[in-house]
N, C-alpha and C. Protein backbone atom coordinates (compact mmCIF):
# COMPACT_ATOMS: atom_id res chain seq x y z
N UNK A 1 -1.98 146.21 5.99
CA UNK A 1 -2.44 144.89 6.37
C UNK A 1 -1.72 144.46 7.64
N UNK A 2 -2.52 143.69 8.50
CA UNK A 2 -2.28 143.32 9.65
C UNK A 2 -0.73 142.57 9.51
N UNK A 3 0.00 142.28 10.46
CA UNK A 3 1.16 141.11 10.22
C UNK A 3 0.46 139.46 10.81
N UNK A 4 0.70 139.12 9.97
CA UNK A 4 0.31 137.54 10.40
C UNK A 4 0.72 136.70 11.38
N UNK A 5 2.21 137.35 11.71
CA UNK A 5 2.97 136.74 12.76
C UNK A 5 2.43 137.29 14.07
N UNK A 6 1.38 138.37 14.25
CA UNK A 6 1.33 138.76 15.24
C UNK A 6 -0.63 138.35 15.60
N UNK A 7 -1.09 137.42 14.39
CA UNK A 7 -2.31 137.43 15.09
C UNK A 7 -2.31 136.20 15.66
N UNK A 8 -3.71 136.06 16.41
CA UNK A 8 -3.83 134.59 17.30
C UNK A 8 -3.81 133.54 16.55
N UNK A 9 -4.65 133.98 15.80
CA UNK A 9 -5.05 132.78 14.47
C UNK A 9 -3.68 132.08 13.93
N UNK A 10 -2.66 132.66 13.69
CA UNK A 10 -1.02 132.09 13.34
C UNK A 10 -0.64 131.10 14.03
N UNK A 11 -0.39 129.98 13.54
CA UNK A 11 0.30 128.89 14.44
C UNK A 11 1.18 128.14 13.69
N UNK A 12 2.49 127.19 13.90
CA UNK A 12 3.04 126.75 13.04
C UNK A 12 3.04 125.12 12.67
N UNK A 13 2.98 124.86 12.05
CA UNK A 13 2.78 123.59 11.77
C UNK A 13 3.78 122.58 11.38
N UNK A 14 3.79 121.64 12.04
CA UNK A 14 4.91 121.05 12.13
C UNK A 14 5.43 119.83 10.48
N UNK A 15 4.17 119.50 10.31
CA UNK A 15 4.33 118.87 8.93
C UNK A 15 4.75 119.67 7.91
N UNK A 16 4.23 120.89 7.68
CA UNK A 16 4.46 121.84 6.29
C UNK A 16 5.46 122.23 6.67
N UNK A 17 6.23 122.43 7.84
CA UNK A 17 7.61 123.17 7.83
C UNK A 17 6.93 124.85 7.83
N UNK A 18 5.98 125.34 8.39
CA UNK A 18 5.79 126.53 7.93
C UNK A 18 4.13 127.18 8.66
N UNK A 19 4.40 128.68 9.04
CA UNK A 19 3.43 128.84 9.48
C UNK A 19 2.01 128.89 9.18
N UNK A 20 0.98 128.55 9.46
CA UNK A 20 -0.36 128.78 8.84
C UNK A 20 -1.09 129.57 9.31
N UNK A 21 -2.06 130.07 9.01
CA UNK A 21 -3.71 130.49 9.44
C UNK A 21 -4.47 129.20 9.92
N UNK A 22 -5.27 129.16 11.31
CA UNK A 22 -5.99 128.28 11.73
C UNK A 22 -7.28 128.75 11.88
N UNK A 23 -7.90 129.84 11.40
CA UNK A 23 -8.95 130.51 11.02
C UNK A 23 -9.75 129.62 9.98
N UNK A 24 -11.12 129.36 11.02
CA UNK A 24 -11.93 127.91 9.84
C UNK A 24 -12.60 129.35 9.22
N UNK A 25 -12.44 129.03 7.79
CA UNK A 25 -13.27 129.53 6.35
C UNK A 25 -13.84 128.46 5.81
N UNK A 26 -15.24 128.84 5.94
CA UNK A 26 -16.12 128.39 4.28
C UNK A 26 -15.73 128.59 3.04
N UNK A 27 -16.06 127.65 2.23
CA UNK A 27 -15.46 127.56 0.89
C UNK A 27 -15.77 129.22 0.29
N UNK A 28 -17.18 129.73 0.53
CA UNK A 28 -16.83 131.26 -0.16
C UNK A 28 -16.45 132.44 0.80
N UNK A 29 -16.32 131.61 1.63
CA UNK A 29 -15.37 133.08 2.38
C UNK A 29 -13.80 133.23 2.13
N UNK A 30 -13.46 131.95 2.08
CA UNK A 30 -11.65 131.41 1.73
C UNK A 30 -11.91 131.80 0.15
N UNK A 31 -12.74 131.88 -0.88
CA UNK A 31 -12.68 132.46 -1.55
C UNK A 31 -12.71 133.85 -1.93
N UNK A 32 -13.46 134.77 -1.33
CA UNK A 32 -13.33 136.06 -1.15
C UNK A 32 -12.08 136.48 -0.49
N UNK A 33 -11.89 135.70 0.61
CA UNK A 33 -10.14 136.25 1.32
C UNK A 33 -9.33 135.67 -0.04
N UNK A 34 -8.90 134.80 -0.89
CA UNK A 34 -7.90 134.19 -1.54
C UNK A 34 -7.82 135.21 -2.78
N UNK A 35 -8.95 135.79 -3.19
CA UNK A 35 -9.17 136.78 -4.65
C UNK A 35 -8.94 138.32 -3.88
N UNK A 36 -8.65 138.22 -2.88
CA UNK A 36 -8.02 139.91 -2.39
C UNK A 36 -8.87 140.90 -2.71
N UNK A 37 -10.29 140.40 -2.28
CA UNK A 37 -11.28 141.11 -1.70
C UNK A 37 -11.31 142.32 -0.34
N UNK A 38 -10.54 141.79 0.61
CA UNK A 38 -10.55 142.67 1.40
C UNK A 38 -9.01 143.82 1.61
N UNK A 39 -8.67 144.24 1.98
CA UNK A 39 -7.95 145.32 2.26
C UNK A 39 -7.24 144.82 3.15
N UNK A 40 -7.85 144.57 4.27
CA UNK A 40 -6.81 143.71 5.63
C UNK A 40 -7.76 142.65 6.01
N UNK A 41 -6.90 142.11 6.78
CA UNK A 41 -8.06 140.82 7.03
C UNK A 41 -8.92 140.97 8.01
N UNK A 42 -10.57 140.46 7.93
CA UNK A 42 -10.99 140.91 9.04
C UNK A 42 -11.00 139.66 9.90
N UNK A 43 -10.43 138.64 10.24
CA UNK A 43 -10.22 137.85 10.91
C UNK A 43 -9.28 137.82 12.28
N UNK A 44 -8.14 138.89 11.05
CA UNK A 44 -7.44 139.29 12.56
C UNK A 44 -7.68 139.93 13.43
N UNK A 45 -6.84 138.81 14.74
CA UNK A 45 -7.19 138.76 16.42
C UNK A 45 -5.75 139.14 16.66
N UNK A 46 -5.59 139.78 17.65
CA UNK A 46 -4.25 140.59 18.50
C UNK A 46 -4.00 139.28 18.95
N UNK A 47 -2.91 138.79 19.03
CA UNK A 47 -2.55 137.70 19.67
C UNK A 47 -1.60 138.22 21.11
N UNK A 48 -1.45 139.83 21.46
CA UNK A 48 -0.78 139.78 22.68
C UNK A 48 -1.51 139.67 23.52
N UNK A 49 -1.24 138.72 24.54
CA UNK A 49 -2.13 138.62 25.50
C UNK A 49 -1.68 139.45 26.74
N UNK A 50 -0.67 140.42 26.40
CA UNK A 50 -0.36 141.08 27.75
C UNK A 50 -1.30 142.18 27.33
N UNK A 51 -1.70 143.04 25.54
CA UNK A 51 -1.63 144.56 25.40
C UNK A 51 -2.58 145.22 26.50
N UNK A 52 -3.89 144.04 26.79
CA UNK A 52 -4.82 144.52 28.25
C UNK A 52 -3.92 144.90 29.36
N UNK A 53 -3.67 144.54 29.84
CA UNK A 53 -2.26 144.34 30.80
C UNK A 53 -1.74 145.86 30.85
N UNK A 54 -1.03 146.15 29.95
CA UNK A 54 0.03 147.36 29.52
C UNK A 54 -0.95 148.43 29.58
N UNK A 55 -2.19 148.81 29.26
CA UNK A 55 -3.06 149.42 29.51
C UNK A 55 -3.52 150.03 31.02
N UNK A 56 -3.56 149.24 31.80
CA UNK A 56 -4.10 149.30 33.24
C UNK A 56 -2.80 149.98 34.05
């Protein structure tokens, strides 16, 4: 499974004290991700914005 700290979608939130997912889910998609339906998530996005970069 992907690391969470490293996708785009990760951001931290200042009220909860703690990082979240900002990935909008529908009620049965946040249900299929919450019952560990999938394997890895398919939501995750590479959040480096250099790895294009390092490539060239």
């Amino acid at each position: 499974m992907e690391d969470c700290s490293t996708c785009a979608y990760c951001s931290y939130d200042e009220d909860i004290d703690a990082y979240v997912c900002d990935m909008y889910l529908d009620e049965d998609e946040y249900a299929r991700f919450m019952g560990g339906h999938y394997k890895k998530c398919p939501y995750y996005r590479d959040g480096d914005e250099y790895k294009i970069a390092r490539k060239q």
